[in-house]
Protein backbone atom coordinates (compact mmCIF):
# COMPACT_ATOMS: atom_id res chain seq x y z
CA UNK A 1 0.00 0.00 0.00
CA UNK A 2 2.39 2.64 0.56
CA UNK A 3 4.59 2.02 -2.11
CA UNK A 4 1.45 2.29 -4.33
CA UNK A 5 1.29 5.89 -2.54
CA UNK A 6 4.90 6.66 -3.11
CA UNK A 7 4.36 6.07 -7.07
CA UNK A 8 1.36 7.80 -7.14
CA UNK A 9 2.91 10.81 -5.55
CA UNK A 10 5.73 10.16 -7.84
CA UNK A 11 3.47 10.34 -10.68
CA UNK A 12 1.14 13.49 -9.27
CA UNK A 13 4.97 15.67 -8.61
CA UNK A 14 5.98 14.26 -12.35
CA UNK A 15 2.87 15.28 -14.10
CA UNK A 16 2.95 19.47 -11.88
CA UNK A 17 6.32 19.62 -13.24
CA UNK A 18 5.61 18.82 -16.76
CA UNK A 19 2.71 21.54 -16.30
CA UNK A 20 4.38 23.87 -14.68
CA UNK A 21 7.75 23.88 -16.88
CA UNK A 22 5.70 23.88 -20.00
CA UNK A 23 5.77 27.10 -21.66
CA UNK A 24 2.88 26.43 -23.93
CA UNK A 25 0.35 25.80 -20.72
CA UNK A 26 -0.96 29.17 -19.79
CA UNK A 27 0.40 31.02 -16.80
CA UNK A 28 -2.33 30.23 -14.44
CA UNK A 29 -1.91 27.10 -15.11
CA UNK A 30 1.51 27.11 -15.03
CA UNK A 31 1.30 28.79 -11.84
CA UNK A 32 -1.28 26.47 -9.98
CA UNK A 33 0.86 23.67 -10.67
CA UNK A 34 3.81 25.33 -8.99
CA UNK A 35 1.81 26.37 -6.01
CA UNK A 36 0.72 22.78 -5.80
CA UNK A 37 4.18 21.51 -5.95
CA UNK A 38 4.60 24.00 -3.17
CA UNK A 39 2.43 22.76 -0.91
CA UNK A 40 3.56 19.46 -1.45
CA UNK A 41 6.83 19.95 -0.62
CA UNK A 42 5.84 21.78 2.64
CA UNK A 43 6.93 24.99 1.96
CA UNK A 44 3.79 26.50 3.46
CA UNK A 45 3.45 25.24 6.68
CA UNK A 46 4.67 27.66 8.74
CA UNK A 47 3.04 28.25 12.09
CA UNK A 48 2.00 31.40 13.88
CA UNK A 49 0.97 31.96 17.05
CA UNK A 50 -2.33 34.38 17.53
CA UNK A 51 -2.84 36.55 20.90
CA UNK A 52 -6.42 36.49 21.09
CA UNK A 53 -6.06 39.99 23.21
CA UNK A 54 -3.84 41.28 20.25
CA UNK A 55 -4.73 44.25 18.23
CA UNK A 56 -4.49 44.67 13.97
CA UNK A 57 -5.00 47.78 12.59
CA UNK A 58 -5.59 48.03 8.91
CA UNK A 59 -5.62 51.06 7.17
CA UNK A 60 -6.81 51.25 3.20
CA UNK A 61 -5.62 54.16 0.74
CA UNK A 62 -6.85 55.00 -2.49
């Protein structure tokens, strides 16, 4: 079982990079498949820790 999931991943990363490093694939695609590759990598898993008593100010401009 989990060497089927290890060649299925394999398979899923090969396929994003094909997408992603094709120029003839359009940029958003090109693009989702890099975010995807992203996130499967664990680039975006950083953690932050939230005061619940903390303050955010946002201020908008035209």
């Amino acid at each position: 079982m989990e060497e089927s999931q290890t060649i299925r991943r394999n398979e899923t990363i090969f396929n994003l990079r094909e997408i992603a490093f094709n120029e003839e694939n359009s940029n958003s695609d090109r693009l989702k498949a890099i975010d995807l590759l992203n996130k499967m990598g664990g680039f975006y898993t950083e953690n932050y820790k939230v005061d619940s008593n903390s303050t955010i100010e946002v201020t908008l401009t035209d």
